[in-house]
C-alpha atoms as a PDB file:
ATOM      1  CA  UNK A   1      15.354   5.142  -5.838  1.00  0.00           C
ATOM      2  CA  UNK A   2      16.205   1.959  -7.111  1.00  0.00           C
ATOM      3  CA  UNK A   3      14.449  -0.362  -9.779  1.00  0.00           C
ATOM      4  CA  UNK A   4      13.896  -3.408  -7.338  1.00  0.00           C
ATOM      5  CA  UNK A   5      11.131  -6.118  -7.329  1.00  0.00           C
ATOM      6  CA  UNK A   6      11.199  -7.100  -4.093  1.00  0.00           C
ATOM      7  CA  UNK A   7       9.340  -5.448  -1.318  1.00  0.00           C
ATOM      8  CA  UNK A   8      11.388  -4.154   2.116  1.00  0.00           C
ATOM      9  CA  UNK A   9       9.133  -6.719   3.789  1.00  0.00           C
ATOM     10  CA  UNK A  10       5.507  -8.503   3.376  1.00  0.00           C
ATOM     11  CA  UNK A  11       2.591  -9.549   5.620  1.00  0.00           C
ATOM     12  CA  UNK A  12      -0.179 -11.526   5.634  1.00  0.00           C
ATOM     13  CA  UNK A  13      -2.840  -8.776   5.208  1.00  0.00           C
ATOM     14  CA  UNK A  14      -2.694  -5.120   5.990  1.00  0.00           C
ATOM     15  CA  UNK A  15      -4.257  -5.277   9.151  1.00  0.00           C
ATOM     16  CA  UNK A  16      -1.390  -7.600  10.489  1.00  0.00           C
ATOM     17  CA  UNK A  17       1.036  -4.864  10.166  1.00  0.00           C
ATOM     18  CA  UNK A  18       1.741  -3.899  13.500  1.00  0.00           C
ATOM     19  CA  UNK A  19       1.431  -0.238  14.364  1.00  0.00           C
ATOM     20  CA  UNK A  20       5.160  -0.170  15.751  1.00  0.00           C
ATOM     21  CA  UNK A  21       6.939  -1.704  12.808  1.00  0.00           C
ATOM     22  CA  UNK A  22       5.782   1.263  10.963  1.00  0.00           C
ATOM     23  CA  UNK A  23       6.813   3.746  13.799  1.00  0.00           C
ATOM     24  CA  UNK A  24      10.503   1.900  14.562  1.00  0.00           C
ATOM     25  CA  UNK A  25      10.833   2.603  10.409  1.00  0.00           C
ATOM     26  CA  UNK A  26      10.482   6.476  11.617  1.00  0.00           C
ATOM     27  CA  UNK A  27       7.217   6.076   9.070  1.00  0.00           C
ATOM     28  CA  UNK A  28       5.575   9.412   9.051  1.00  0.00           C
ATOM     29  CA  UNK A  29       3.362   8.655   5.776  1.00  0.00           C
ATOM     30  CA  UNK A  30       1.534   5.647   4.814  1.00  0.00           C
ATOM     31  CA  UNK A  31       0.513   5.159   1.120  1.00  0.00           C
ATOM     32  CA  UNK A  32      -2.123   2.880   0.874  1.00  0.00           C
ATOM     33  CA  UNK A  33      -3.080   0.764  -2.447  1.00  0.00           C
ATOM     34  CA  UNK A  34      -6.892   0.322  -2.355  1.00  0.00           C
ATOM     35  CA  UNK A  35      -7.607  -2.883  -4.819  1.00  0.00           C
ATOM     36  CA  UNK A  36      -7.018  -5.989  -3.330  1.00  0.00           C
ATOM     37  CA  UNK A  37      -5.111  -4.393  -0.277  1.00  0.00           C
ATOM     38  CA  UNK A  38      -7.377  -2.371   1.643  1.00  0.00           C
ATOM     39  CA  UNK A  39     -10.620  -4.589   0.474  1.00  0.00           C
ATOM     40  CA  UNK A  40     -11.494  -7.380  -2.609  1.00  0.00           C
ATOM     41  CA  UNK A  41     -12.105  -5.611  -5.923  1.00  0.00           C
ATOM     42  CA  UNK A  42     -15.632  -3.685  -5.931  1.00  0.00           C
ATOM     43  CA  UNK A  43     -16.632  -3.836  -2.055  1.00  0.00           C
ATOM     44  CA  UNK A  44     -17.917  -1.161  -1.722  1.00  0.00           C
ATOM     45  CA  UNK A  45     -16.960   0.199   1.594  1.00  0.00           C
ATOM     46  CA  UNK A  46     -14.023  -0.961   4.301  1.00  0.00           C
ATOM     47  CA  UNK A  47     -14.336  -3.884   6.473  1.00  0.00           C
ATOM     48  CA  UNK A  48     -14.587  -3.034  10.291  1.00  0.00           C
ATOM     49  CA  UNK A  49     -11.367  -3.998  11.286  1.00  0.00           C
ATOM     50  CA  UNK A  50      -9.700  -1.965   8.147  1.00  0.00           C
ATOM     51  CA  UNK A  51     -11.449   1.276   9.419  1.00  0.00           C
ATOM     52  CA  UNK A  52     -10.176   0.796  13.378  1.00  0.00           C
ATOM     53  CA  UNK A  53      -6.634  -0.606  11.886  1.00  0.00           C
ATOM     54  CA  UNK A  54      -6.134   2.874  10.200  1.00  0.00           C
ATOM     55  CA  UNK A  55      -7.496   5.083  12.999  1.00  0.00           C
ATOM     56  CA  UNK A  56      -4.856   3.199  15.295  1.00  0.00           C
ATOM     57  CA  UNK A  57      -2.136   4.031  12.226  1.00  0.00           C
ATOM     58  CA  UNK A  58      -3.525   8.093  12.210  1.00  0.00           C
ATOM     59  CA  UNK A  59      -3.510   8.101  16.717  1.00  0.00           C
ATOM     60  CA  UNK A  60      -0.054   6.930  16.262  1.00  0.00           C
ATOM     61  CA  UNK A  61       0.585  10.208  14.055  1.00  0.00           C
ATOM     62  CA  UNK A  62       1.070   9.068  10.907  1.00  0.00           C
ATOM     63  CA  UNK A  63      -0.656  10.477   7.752  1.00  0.00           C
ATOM     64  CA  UNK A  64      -2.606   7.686   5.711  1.00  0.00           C
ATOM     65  CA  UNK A  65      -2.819   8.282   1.924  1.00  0.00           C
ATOM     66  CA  UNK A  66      -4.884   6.143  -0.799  1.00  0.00           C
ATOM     67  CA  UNK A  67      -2.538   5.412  -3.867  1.00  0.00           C
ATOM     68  CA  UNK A  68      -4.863   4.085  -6.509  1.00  0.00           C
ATOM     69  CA  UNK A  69      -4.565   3.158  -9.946  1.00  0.00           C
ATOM     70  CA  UNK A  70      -8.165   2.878 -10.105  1.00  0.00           C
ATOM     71  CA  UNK A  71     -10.270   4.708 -12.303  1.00  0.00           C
ATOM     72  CA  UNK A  72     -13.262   4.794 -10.242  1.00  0.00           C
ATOM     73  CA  UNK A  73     -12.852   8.052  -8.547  1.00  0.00           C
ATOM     74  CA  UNK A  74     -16.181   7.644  -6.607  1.00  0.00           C
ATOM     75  CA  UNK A  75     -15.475   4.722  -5.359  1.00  0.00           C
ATOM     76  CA  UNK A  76     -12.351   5.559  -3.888  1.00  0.00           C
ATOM     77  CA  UNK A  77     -13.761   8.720  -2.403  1.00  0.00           C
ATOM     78  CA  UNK A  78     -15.963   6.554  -0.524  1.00  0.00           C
ATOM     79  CA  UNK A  79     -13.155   4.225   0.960  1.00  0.00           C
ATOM     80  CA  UNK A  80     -10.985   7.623   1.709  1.00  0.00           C
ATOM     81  CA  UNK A  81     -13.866   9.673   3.337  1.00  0.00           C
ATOM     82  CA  UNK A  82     -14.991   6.206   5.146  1.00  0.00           C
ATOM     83  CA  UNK A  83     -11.409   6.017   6.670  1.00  0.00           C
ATOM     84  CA  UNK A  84     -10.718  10.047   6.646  1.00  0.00           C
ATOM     85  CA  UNK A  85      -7.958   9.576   4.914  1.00  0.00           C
ATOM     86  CA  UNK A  86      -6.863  11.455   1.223  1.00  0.00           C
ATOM     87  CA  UNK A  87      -6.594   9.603  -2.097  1.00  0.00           C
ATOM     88  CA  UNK A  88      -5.474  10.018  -5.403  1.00  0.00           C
ATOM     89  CA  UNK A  89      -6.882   7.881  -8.363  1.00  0.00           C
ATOM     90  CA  UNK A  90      -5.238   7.089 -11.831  1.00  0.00           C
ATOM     91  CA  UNK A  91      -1.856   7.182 -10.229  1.00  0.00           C
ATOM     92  CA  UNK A  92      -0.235   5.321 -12.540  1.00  0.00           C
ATOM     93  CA  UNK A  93       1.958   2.672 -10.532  1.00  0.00           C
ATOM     94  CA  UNK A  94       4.793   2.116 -10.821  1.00  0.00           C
ATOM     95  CA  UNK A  95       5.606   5.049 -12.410  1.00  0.00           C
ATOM     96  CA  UNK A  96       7.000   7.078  -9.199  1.00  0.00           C
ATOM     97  CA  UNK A  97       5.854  10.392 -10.378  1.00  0.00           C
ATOM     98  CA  UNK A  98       2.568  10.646  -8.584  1.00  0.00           C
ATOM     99  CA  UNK A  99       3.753   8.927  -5.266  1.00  0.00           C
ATOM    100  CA  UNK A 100       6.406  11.417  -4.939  1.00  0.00           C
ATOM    101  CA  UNK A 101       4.230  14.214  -5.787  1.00  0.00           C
ATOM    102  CA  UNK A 102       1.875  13.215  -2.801  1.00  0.00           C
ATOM    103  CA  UNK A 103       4.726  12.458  -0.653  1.00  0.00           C
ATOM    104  CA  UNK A 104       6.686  15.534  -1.683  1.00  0.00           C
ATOM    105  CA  UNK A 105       3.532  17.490  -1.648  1.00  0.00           C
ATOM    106  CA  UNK A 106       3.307  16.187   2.090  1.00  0.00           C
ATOM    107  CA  UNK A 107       6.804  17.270   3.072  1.00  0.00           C
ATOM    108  CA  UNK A 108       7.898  13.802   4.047  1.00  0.00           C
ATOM    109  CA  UNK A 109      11.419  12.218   3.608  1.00  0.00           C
ATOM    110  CA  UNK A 110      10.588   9.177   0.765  1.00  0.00           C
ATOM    111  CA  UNK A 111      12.872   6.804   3.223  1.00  0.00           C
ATOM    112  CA  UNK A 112       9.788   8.189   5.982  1.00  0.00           C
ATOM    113  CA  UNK A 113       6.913   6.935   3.775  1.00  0.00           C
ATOM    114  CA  UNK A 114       5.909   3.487   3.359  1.00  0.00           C
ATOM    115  CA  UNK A 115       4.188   1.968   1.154  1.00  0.00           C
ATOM    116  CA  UNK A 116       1.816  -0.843   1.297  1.00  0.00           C
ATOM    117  CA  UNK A 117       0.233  -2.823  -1.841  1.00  0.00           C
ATOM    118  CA  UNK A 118      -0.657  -6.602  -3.083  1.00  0.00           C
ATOM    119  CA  UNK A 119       1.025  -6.620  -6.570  1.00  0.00           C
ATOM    120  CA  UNK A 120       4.871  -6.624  -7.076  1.00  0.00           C
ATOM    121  CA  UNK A 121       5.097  -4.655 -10.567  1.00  0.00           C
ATOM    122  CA  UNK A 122       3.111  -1.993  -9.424  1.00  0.00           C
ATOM    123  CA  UNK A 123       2.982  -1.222  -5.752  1.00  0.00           C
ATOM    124  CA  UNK A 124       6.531  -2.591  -4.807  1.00  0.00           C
ATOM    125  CA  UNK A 125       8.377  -1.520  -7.761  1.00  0.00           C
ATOM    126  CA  UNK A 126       6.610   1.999  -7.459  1.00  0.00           C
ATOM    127  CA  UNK A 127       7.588   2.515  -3.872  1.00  0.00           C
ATOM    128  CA  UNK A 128      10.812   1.516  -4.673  1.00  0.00           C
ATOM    129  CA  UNK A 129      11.167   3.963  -7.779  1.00  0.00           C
ATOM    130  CA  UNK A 130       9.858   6.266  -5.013  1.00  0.00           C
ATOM    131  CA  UNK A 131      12.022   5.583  -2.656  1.00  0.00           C
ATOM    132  CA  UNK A 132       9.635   4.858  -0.229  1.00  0.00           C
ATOM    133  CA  UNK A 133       9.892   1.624   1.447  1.00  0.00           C
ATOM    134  CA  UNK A 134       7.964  -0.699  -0.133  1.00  0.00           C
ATOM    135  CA  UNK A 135       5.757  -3.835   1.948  1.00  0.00           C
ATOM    136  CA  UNK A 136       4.086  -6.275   0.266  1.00  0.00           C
ATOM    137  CA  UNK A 137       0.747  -8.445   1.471  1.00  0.00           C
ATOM    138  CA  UNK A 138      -0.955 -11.422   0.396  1.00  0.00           C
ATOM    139  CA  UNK A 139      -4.211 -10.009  -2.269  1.00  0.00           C
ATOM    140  CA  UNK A 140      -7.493 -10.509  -0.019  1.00  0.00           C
ATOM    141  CA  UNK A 141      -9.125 -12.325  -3.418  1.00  0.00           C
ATOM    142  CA  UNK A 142      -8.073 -13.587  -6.784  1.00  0.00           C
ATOM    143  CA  UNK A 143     -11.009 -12.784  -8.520  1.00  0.00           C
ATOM    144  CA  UNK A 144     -10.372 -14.008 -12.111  1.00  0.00           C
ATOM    145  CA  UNK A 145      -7.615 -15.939 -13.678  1.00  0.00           C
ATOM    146  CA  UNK A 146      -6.003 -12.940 -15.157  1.00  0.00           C
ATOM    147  CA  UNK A 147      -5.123 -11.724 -11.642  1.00  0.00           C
ATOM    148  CA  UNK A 148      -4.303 -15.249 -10.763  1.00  0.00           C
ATOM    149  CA  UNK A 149      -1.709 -15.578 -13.174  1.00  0.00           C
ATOM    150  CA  UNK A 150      -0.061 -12.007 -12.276  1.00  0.00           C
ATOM    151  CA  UNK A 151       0.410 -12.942  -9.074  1.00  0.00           C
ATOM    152  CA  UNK A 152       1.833 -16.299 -10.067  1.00  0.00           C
ATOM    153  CA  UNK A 153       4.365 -14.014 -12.304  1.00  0.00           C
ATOM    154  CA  UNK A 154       5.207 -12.483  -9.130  1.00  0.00           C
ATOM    155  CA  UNK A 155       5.923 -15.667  -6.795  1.00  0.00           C
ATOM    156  CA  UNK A 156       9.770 -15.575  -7.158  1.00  0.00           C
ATOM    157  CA  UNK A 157       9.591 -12.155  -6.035  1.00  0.00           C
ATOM    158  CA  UNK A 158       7.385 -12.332  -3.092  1.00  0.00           C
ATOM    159  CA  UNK A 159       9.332 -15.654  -2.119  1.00  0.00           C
ATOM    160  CA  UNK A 160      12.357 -13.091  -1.668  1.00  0.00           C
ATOM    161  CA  UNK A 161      11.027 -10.877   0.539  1.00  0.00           C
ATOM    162  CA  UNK A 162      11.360 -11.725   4.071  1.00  0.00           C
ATOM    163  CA  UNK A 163       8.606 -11.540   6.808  1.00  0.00           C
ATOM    164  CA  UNK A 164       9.737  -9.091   9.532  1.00  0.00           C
ATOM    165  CA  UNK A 165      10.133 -10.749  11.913  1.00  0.00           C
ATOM    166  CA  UNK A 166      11.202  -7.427  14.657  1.00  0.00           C
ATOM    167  CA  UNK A 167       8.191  -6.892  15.295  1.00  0.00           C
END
Protein backbone atom coordinates (compact mmCIF):
# COMPACT_ATOMS: atom_id res chain seq x y z
CA UNK A 1 0.00 0.00 0.00
CA UNK A 2 1.45 3.13 -0.77
CA UNK A 3 -0.11 6.74 -1.11
CA UNK A 4 0.96 7.27 -4.87
CA UNK A 5 -0.72 9.36 -7.66
CA UNK A 6 0.47 7.82 -10.43
CA UNK A 7 -1.04 4.81 -12.02
CA UNK A 8 1.30 1.40 -12.72
CA UNK A 9 0.47 2.20 -16.34
CA UNK A 10 -2.40 3.97 -18.62
CA UNK A 11 -4.17 3.32 -21.94
CA UNK A 12 -6.08 4.89 -24.29
CA UNK A 13 -9.48 3.34 -23.36
CA UNK A 14 -10.30 0.16 -21.56
CA UNK A 15 -10.87 -1.83 -24.42
CA UNK A 16 -7.18 -1.24 -25.62
CA UNK A 17 -5.90 -3.11 -22.73
CA UNK A 18 -4.71 -6.15 -24.10
CA UNK A 19 -5.92 -9.37 -22.54
CA UNK A 20 -2.18 -10.58 -21.95
CA UNK A 21 -0.82 -7.53 -20.20
CA UNK A 22 -3.27 -8.33 -17.58
CA UNK A 23 -2.38 -12.13 -17.54
CA UNK A 24 1.76 -11.53 -17.72
CA UNK A 25 0.79 -9.18 -14.35
CA UNK A 26 -0.44 -12.78 -12.91
CA UNK A 27 -3.95 -10.56 -12.74
CA UNK A 28 -6.50 -12.86 -11.31
CA UNK A 29 -9.12 -9.93 -10.46
CA UNK A 30 -10.10 -7.00 -12.40
CA UNK A 31 -11.82 -4.03 -10.62
CA UNK A 32 -13.58 -2.08 -12.92
CA UNK A 33 -14.64 1.79 -12.37
CA UNK A 34 -17.96 2.25 -14.23
CA UNK A 35 -18.24 6.30 -14.84
CA UNK A 36 -16.35 7.47 -17.53
CA UNK A 37 -14.33 4.11 -17.84
CA UNK A 38 -16.55 1.45 -18.79
CA UNK A 39 -19.12 4.03 -20.68
CA UNK A 40 -19.83 8.22 -20.67
CA UNK A 41 -21.78 9.27 -17.58
CA UNK A 42 -25.62 8.08 -17.79
CA UNK A 43 -25.50 5.56 -20.90
CA UNK A 44 -27.43 3.47 -19.98
CA UNK A 45 -26.13 0.14 -21.00
CA UNK A 46 -22.39 -1.05 -22.37
CA UNK A 47 -21.21 -0.44 -25.77
CA UNK A 48 -20.74 -3.68 -27.93
CA UNK A 49 -17.24 -3.85 -27.91
CA UNK A 50 -17.15 -3.22 -23.86
CA UNK A 51 -19.44 -6.34 -23.41
CA UNK A 52 -17.12 -8.81 -25.87
CA UNK A 53 -13.81 -6.96 -24.32
CA UNK A 54 -14.87 -8.32 -20.82
CA UNK A 55 -16.10 -11.77 -21.89
CA UNK A 56 -12.51 -12.15 -23.55
CA UNK A 57 -11.06 -10.77 -19.88
CA UNK A 58 -13.61 -13.61 -17.90
CA UNK A 59 -12.45 -16.73 -20.94
CA UNK A 60 -9.04 -15.76 -19.97
CA UNK A 61 -10.04 -16.63 -16.19
CA UNK A 62 -10.04 -13.65 -14.58
CA UNK A 63 -12.86 -12.39 -12.27
CA UNK A 64 -14.29 -8.86 -13.40
CA UNK A 65 -15.64 -6.66 -10.56
CA UNK A 66 -17.55 -3.12 -10.87
CA UNK A 67 -15.96 -0.60 -8.31
CA UNK A 68 -18.34 2.31 -8.28
CA UNK A 69 -18.65 5.34 -6.42
CA UNK A 70 -21.90 5.84 -7.92
CA UNK A 71 -24.96 6.16 -6.14
CA UNK A 72 -27.20 4.83 -8.68
CA UNK A 73 -27.41 1.29 -7.64
CA UNK A 74 -29.84 0.42 -10.53
CA UNK A 75 -27.96 1.62 -12.90
CA UNK A 76 -24.99 -0.16 -12.13
CA UNK A 77 -26.89 -3.39 -11.74
CA UNK A 78 -27.75 -3.02 -15.23
CA UNK A 79 -24.07 -2.52 -16.55
CA UNK A 80 -22.96 -5.60 -14.08
CA UNK A 81 -25.82 -8.05 -15.06
CA UNK A 82 -25.31 -6.74 -18.88
CA UNK A 83 -21.58 -7.85 -18.60
CA UNK A 84 -22.22 -10.77 -15.81
CA UNK A 85 -19.99 -9.38 -13.83
CA UNK A 86 -20.51 -8.24 -9.73
CA UNK A 87 -20.53 -4.62 -8.53
CA UNK A 88 -20.47 -2.69 -5.59
CA UNK A 89 -21.85 0.97 -5.48
CA UNK A 90 -20.98 3.85 -2.98
CA UNK A 91 -17.50 2.50 -2.65
CA UNK A 92 -16.03 5.35 -1.59
CA UNK A 93 -12.68 5.75 -3.71
CA UNK A 94 -9.98 6.19 -2.73
CA UNK A 95 -10.56 5.14 0.49
CA UNK A 96 -9.11 1.38 0.13
CA UNK A 97 -11.49 -0.13 2.52
CA UNK A 98 -14.12 -1.37 0.16
CA UNK A 99 -11.66 -2.50 -2.68
CA UNK A 100 -9.92 -4.66 -0.29
CA UNK A 101 -13.01 -5.97 1.14
CA UNK A 102 -14.09 -7.19 -2.43
CA UNK A 103 -10.70 -8.28 -3.21
CA UNK A 104 -10.13 -9.89 0.17
CA UNK A 105 -13.62 -11.15 0.10
CA UNK A 106 -12.46 -12.79 -3.32
CA UNK A 107 -9.35 -14.44 -1.91
CA UNK A 108 -7.02 -12.68 -4.29
CA UNK A 109 -3.41 -11.42 -3.56
CA UNK A 110 -3.94 -7.22 -3.86
CA UNK A 111 -0.49 -7.34 -6.08
CA UNK A 112 -3.04 -10.08 -8.32
CA UNK A 113 -5.84 -7.49 -8.75
CA UNK A 114 -5.79 -4.67 -11.01
CA UNK A 115 -7.45 -1.96 -11.15
CA UNK A 116 -8.70 0.09 -13.94
CA UNK A 117 -10.33 3.78 -13.68
CA UNK A 118 -10.28 7.40 -15.54
CA UNK A 119 -9.62 9.74 -12.52
CA UNK A 120 -6.23 9.89 -10.65
CA UNK A 121 -7.52 10.87 -6.98
CA UNK A 122 -9.88 8.27 -6.89
CA UNK A 123 -9.31 5.18 -8.95
CA UNK A 124 -5.39 5.32 -9.02
CA UNK A 125 -4.79 6.50 -5.62
CA UNK A 126 -7.43 3.85 -4.35
CA UNK A 127 -5.78 0.95 -6.06
CA UNK A 128 -2.73 2.05 -4.85
CA UNK A 129 -3.96 2.42 -1.09
CA UNK A 130 -5.17 -1.09 -2.06
CA UNK A 131 -2.38 -2.34 -3.21
CA UNK A 132 -3.72 -3.37 -6.25
CA UNK A 133 -2.04 -2.22 -9.28
CA UNK A 134 -3.48 0.65 -10.43
CA UNK A 135 -3.99 1.58 -14.66
CA UNK A 136 -5.19 4.59 -15.70
CA UNK A 137 -7.26 5.50 -19.19
CA UNK A 138 -8.16 8.48 -20.99
CA UNK A 139 -12.26 9.48 -19.62
CA UNK A 140 -14.53 8.46 -22.76
CA UNK A 141 -16.32 12.21 -22.24
CA UNK A 142 -15.82 15.39 -20.33
CA UNK A 143 -19.20 16.17 -19.84
CA UNK A 144 -19.15 19.50 -17.92
CA UNK A 145 -16.42 21.83 -16.95
CA UNK A 146 -16.26 20.61 -13.45
CA UNK A 147 -14.94 17.25 -14.72
CA UNK A 148 -12.86 19.14 -17.17
CA UNK A 149 -11.00 20.90 -14.71
CA UNK A 150 -10.38 17.62 -12.44
CA UNK A 151 -8.84 16.05 -15.00
CA UNK A 152 -6.74 19.08 -15.84
CA UNK A 153 -5.71 18.85 -11.90
CA UNK A 154 -4.61 15.51 -12.76
CA UNK A 155 -2.36 16.14 -16.02
CA UNK A 156 1.04 16.12 -14.18
CA UNK A 157 0.09 12.89 -12.89
CA UNK A 158 -1.13 11.10 -15.87
CA UNK A 159 1.94 12.71 -17.81
CA UNK A 160 4.02 10.39 -15.32
CA UNK A 161 2.68 7.34 -15.97
CA UNK A 162 4.14 5.49 -18.74
CA UNK A 163 2.26 3.61 -21.58
CA UNK A 164 3.22 -0.10 -21.45
CA UNK A 165 4.71 -0.57 -23.92
CA UNK A 166 5.35 -4.92 -23.29
CA UNK A 167 2.59 -5.59 -24.59
Amino acid sequence: MSFRLTARCKFDALTDIPIAFLESRGCELLLLDLDNTIAPYGEPLPRPEVTRWVQRVTDAGITAHIVSNSRKTERVKRFADALGVRYVVRARKPFPVVMRTVIDGLNVPPQRAVMVGDQIFTDTLGANLAGAVSVIVKPIRLSNALLALRYAAESPFRLLTRKDTQQ
